[in-house]
C-alpha atoms as a PDB file:
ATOM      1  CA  UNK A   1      -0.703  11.528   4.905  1.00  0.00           C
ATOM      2  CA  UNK A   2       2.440   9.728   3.289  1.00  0.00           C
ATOM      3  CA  UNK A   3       4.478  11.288   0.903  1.00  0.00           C
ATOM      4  CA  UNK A   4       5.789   8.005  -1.025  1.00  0.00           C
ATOM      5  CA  UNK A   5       9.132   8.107  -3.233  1.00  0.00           C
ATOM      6  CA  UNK A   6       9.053   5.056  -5.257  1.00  0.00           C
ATOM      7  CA  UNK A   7      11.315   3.908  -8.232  1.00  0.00           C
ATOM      8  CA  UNK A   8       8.693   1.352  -9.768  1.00  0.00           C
ATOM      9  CA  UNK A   9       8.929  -1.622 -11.147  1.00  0.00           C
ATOM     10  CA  UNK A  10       6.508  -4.228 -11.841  1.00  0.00           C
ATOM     11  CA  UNK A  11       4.986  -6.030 -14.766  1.00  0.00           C
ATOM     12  CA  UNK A  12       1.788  -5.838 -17.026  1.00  0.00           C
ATOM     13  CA  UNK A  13      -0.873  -7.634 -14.974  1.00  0.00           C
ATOM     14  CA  UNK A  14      -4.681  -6.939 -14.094  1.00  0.00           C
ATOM     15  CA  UNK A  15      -5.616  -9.094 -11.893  1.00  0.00           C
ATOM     16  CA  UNK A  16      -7.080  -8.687  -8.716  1.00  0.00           C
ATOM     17  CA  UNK A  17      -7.629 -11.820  -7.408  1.00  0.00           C
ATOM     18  CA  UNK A  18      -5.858 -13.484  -5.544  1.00  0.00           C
ATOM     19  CA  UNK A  19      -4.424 -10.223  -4.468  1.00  0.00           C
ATOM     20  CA  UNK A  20      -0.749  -9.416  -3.441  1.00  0.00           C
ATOM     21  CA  UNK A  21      -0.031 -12.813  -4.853  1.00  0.00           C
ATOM     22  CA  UNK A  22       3.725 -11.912  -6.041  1.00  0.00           C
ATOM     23  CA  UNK A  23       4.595 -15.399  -7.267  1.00  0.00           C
ATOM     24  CA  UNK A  24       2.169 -14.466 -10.321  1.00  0.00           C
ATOM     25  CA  UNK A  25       4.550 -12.076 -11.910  1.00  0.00           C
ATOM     26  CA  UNK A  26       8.522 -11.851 -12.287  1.00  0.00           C
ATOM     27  CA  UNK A  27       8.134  -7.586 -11.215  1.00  0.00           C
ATOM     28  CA  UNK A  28       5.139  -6.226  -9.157  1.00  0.00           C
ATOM     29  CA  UNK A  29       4.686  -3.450  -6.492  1.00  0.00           C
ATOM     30  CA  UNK A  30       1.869  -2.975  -3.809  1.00  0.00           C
ATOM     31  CA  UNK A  31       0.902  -0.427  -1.399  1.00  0.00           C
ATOM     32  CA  UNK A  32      -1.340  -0.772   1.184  1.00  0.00           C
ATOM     33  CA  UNK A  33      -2.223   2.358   3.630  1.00  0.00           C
ATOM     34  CA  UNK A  34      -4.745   4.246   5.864  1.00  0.00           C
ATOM     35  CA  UNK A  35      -5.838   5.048   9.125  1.00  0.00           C
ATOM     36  CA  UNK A  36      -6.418   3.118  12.179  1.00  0.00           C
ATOM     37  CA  UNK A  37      -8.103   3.669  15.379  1.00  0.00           C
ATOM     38  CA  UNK A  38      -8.612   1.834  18.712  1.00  0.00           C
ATOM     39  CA  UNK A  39     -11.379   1.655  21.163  1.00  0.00           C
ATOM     40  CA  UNK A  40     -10.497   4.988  23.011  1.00  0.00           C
ATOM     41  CA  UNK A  41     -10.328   6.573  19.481  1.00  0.00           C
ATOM     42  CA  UNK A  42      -7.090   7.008  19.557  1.00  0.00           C
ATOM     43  CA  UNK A  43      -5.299   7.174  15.517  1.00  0.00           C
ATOM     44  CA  UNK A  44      -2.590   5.429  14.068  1.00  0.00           C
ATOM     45  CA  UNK A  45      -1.085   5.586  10.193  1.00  0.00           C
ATOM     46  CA  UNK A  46      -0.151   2.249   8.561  1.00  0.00           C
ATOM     47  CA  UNK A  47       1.396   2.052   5.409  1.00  0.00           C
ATOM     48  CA  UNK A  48       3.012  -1.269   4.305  1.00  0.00           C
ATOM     49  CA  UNK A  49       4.559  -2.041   0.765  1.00  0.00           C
ATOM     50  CA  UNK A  50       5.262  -5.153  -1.067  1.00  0.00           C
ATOM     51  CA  UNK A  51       7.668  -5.241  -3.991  1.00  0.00           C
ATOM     52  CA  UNK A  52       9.540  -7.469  -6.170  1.00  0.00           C
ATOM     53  CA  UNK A  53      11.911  -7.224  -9.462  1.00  0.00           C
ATOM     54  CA  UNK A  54      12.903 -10.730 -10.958  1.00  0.00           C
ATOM     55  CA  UNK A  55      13.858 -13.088  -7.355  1.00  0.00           C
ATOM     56  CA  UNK A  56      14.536  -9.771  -5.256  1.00  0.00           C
ATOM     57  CA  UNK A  57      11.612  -8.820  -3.018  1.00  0.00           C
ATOM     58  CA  UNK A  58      11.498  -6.016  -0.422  1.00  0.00           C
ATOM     59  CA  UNK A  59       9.037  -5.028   2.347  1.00  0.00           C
ATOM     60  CA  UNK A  60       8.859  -1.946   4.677  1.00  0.00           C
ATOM     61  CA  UNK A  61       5.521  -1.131   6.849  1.00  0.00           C
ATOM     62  CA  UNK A  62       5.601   1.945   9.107  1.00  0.00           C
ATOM     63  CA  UNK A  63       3.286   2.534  12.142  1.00  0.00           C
ATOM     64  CA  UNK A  64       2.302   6.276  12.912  1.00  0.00           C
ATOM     65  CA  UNK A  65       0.798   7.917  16.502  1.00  0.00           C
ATOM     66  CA  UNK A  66      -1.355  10.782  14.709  1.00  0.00           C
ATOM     67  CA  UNK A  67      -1.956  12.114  18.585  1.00  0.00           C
ATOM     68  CA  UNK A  68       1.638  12.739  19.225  1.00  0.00           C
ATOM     69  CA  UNK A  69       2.207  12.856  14.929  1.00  0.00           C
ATOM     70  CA  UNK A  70       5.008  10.737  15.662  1.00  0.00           C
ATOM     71  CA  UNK A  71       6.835   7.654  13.861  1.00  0.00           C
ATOM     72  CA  UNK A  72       6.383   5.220  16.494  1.00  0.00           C
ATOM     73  CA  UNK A  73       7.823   1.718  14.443  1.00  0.00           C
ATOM     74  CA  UNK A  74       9.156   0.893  10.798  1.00  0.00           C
ATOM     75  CA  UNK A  75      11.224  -1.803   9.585  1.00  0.00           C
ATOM     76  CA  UNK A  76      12.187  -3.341   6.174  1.00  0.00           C
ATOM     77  CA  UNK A  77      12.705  -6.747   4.945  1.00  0.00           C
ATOM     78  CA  UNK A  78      14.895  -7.530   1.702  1.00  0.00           C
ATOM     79  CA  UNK A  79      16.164 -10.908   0.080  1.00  0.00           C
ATOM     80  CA  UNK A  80      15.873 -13.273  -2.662  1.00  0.00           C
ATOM     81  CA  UNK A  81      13.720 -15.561  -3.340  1.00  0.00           C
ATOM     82  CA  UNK A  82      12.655 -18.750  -5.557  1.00  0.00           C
ATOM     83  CA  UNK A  83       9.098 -19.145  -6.692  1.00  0.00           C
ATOM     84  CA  UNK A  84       8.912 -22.153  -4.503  1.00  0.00           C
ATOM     85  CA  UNK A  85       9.895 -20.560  -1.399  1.00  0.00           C
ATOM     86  CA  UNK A  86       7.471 -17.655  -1.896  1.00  0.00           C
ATOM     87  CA  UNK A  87       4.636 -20.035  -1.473  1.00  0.00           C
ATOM     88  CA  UNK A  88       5.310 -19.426   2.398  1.00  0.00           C
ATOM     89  CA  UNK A  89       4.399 -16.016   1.633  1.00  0.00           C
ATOM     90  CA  UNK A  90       6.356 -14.357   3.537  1.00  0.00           C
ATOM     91  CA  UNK A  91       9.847 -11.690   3.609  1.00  0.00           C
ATOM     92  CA  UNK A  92      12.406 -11.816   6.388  1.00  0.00           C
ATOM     93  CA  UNK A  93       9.723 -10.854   9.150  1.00  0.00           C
ATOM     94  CA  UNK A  94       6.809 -10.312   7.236  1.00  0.00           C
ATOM     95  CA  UNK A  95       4.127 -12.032   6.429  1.00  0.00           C
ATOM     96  CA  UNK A  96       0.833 -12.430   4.597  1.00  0.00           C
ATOM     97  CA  UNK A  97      -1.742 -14.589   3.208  1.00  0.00           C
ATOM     98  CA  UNK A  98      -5.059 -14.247   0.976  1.00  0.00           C
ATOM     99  CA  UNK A  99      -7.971 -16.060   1.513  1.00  0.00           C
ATOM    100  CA  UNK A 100     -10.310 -16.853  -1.022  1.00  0.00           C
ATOM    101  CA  UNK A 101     -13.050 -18.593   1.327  1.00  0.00           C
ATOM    102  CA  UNK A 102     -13.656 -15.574   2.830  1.00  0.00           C
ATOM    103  CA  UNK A 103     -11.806 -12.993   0.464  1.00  0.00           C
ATOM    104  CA  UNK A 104      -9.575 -11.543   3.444  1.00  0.00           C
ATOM    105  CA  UNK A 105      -5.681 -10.577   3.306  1.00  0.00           C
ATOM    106  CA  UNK A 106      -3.570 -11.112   6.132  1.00  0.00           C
ATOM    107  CA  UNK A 107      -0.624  -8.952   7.022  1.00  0.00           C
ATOM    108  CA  UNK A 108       1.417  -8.859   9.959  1.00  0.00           C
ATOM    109  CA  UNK A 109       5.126  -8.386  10.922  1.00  0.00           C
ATOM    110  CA  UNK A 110       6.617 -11.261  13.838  1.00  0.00           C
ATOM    111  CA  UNK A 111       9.775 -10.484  15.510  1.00  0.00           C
ATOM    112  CA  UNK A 112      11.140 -13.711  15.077  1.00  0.00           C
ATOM    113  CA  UNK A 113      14.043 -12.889  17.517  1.00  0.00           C
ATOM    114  CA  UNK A 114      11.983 -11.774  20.326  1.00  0.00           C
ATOM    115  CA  UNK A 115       8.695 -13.186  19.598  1.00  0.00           C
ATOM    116  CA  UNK A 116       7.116  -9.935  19.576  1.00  0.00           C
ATOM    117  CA  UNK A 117       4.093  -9.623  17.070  1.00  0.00           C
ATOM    118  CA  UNK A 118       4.179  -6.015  16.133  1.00  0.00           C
ATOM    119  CA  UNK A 119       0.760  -6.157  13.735  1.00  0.00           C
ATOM    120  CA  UNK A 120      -1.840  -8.497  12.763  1.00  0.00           C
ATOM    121  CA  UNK A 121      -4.264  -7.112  10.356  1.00  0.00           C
ATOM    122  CA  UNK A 122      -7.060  -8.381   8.812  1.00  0.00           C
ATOM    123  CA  UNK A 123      -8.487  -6.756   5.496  1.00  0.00           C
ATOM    124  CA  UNK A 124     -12.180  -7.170   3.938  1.00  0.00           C
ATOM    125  CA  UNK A 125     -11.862  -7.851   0.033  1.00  0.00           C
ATOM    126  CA  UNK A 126     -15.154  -8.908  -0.993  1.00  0.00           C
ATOM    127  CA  UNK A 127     -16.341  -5.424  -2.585  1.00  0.00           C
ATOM    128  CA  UNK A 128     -13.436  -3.554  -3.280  1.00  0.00           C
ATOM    129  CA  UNK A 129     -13.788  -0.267  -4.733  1.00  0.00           C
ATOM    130  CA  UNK A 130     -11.852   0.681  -7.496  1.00  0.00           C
ATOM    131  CA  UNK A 131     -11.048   4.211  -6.852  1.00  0.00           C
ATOM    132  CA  UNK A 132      -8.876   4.360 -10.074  1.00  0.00           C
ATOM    133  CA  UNK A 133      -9.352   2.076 -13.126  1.00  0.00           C
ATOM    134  CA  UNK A 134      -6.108   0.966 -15.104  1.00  0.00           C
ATOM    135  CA  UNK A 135      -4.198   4.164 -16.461  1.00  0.00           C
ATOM    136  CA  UNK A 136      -1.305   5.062 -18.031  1.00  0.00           C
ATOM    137  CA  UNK A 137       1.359   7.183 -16.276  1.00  0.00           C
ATOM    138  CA  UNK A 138       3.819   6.388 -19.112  1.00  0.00           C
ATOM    139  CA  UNK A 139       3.456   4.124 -22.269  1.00  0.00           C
ATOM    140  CA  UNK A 140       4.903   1.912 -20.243  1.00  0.00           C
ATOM    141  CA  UNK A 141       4.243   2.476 -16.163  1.00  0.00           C
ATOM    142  CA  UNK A 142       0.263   1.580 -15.243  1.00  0.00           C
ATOM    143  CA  UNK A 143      -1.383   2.240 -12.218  1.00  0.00           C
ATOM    144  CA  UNK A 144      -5.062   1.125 -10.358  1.00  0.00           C
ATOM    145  CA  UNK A 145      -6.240   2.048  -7.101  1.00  0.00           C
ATOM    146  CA  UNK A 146      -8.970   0.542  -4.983  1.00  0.00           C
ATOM    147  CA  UNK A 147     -10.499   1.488  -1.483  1.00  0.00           C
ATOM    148  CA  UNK A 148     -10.500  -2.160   0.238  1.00  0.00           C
ATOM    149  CA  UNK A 149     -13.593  -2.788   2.743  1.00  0.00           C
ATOM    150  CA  UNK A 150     -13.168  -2.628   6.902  1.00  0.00           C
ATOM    151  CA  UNK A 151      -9.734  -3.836   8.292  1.00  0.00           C
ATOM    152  CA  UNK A 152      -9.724  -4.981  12.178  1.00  0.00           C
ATOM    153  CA  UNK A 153      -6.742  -6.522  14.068  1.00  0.00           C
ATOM    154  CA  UNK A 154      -4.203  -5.642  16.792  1.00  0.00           C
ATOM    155  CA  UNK A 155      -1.044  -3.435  16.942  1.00  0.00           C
ATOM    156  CA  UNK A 156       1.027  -3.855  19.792  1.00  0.00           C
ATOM    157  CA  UNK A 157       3.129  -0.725  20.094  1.00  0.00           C
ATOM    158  CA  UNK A 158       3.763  -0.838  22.741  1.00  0.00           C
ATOM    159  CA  UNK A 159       0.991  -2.862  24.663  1.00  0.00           C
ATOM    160  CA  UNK A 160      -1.752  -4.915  22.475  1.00  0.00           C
ATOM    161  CA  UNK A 161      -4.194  -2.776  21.012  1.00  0.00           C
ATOM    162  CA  UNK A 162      -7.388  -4.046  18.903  1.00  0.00           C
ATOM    163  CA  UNK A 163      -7.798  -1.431  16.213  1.00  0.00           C
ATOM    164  CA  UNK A 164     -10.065  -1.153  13.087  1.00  0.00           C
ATOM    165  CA  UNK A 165     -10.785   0.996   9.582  1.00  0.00           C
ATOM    166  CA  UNK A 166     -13.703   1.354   7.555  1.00  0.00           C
ATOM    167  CA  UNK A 167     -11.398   1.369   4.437  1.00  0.00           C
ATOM    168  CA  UNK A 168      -7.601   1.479   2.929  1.00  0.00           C
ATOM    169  CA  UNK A 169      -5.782   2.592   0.500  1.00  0.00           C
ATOM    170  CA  UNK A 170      -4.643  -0.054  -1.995  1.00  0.00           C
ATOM    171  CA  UNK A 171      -2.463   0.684  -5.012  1.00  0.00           C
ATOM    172  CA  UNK A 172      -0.767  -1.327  -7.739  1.00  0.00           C
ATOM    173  CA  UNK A 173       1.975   0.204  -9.781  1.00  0.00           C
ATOM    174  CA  UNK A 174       3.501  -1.908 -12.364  1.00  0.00           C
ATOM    175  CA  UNK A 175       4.966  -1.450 -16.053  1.00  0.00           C
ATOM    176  CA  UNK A 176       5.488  -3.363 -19.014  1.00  0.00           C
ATOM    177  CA  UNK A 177       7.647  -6.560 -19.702  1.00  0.00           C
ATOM    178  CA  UNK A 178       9.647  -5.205 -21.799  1.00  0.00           C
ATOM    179  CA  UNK A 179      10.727  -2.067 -19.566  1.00  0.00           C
ATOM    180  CA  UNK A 180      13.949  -2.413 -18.134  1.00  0.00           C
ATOM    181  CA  UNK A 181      13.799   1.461 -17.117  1.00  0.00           C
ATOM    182  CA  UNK A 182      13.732   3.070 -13.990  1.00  0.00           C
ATOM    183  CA  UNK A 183      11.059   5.484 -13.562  1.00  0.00           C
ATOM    184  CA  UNK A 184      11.049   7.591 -10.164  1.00  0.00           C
ATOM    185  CA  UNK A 185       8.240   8.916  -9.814  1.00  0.00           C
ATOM    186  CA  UNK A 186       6.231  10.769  -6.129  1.00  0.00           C
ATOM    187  CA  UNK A 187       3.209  10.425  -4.531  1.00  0.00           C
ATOM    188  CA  UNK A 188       0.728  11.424  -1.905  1.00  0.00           C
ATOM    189  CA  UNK A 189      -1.967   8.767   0.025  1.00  0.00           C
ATOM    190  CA  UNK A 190      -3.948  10.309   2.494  1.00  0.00           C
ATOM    191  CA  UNK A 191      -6.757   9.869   4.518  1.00  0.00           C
ATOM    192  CA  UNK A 192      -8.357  12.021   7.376  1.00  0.00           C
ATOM    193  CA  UNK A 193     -10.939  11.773  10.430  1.00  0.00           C
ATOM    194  CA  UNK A 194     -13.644  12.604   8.714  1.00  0.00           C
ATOM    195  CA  UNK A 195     -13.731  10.065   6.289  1.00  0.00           C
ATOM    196  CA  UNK A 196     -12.863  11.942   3.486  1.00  0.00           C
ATOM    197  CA  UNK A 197      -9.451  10.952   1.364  1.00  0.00           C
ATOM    198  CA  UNK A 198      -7.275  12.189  -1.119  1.00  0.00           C
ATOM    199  CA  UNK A 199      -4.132  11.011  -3.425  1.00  0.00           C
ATOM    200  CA  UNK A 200      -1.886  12.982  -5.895  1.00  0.00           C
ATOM    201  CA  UNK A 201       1.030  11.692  -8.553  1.00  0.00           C
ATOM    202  CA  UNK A 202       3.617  12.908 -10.210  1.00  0.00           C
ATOM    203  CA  UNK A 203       5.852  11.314 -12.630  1.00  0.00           C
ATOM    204  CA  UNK A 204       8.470  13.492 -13.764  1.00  0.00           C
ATOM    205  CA  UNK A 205       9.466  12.103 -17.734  1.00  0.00           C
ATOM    206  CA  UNK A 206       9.376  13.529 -20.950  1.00  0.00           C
ATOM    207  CA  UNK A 207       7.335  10.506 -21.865  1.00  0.00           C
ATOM    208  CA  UNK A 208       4.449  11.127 -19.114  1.00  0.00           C
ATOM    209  CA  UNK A 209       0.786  11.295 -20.472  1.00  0.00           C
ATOM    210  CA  UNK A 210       0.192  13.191 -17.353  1.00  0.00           C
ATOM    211  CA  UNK A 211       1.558  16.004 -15.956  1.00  0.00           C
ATOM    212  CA  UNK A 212       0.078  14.888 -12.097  1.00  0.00           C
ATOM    213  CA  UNK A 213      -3.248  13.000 -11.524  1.00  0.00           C
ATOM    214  CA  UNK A 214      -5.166  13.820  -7.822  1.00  0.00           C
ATOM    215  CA  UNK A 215      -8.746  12.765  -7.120  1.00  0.00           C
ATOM    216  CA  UNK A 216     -10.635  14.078  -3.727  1.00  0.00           C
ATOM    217  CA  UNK A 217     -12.897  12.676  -1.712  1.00  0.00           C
ATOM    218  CA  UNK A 218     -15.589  13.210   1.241  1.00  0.00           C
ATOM    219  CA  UNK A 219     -16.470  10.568   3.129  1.00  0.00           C
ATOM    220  CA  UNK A 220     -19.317   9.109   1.422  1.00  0.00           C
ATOM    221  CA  UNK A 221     -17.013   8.539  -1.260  1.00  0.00           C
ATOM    222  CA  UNK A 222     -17.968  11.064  -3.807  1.00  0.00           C
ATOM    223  CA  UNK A 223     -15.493  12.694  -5.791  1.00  0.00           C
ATOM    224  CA  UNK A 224     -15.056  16.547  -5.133  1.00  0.00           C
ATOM    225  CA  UNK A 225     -13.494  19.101  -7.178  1.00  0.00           C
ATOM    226  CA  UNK A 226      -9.489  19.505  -6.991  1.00  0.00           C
ATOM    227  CA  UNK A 227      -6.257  20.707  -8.348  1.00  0.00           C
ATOM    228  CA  UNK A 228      -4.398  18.396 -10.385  1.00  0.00           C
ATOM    229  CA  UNK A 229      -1.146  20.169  -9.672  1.00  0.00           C
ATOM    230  CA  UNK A 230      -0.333  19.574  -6.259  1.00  0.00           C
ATOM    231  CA  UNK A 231       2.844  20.682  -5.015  1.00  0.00           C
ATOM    232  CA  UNK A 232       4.690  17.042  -3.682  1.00  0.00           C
ATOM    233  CA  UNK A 233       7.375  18.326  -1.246  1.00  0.00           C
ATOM    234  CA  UNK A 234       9.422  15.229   0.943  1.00  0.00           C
ATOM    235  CA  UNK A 235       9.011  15.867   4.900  1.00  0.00           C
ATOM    236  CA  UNK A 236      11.468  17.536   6.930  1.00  0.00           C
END
């Protein structure tokens, strides 16, 4: 699970594809998590997150061993931009790319010092499922959610592992134009062994239309029965 403390920002778009294509607004936010596992079933978490607010972008991925439930690599990438030089699509060592011959997205991190690849991940986008149609946090702050389909690649943490996922979390915060607010807001992404997955929200405003908004599921994808108020507390 990931207990996420954002201050969003990002502006009034729908579209899906091409996906974490940041060039197509001036302020958009992505995040991108799940499990992994290699061939001796071993589990990793993965969270990565993609931001931007006018020509300042930041990234930050995190790699987790759920055996030892240990944080085993993170880094973060920030600097400025033009339009033109996002077209390389990538921040300080980050990188990634969308396909739309084969609707995949490519993300990996490449220690450009050292030469060491860290991840290389390949993510299924031809049937995404949208766990969460467009909503409104705030009259101004939306948010969607979509389950992408299988991701498969390597980690290398610290020898090269091939690891895979049926599915991951995807999420798109982003609020109007016009907005020139901060809004903090917390969240929870999770998903288990089983298959089964579950996210909560909170945005704490006087102008929220929601007090918190969770969903539940097992791991055929059906939505179970939960509390809408759960209690977001930061790790230790």
């Amino acid at each position: 699970c990931y207990w996420l403390p954002f201050n969003s920002y990002a502006a009034d778009s729908d579209y899906i594809t091409p996906w974490f294509d940041l060039s197509k607004s001036s302020h958009n936010a992505w995040t991108i998590s799940g499990l992994l596992h290699n061939e001796q079933d071993d589990y990793y978490g993965f969270i990565m997150i993609l931001e931007r607010q006018g020509q300042a972008f930041h990234a930050f991925a995190g790699l987790f061993d759920l055996n030892e439930r240990k944080l085993i690599w993170q880094d973060s990438n920030a600097q400025f931009l033009d339009n033109n030089a996002l077209l390389t699509q990538d921040i300080g060592h980050f990188y990634w790319h969308f396909s739309p011959i084969n609707n995949t997205f490519i993300l990996a991190y490449q220690d450009k010092n050292s030469k060491n690849q860290i991840f290389n991940l390949k993510m299924d986008l031809m049937q995404p499922i949208v766990v969460t149609p467009k909503m409104s946090l705030t009259p101004t702050l939306k948010i969607k959610q979509y389950w992408s389909g299988t991701i498969n690649g390597h980690i290398h943490i610290p020898d090269e592992q091939f690891v895979t996922s049926g599915s991951v979390w995807v999420q798109n915060i982003w609020q109007n134009q016009n907005d020139n607010q901060t809004h903090p807001f917390s969240e929870l992404l999770c998903q288990f062994q089983d298959g089964s997955s579950v996210f909560a929200i909170q945005v704490p405003e006087k102008t929220g239309l929601h007090a918190a908004l969770a969903g539940l599921y097992d791991k055929d994808g059906q939505r179970q029965t939960v509390s809408q108020f759960i209690n977001l507390n930061p790790p230790n």
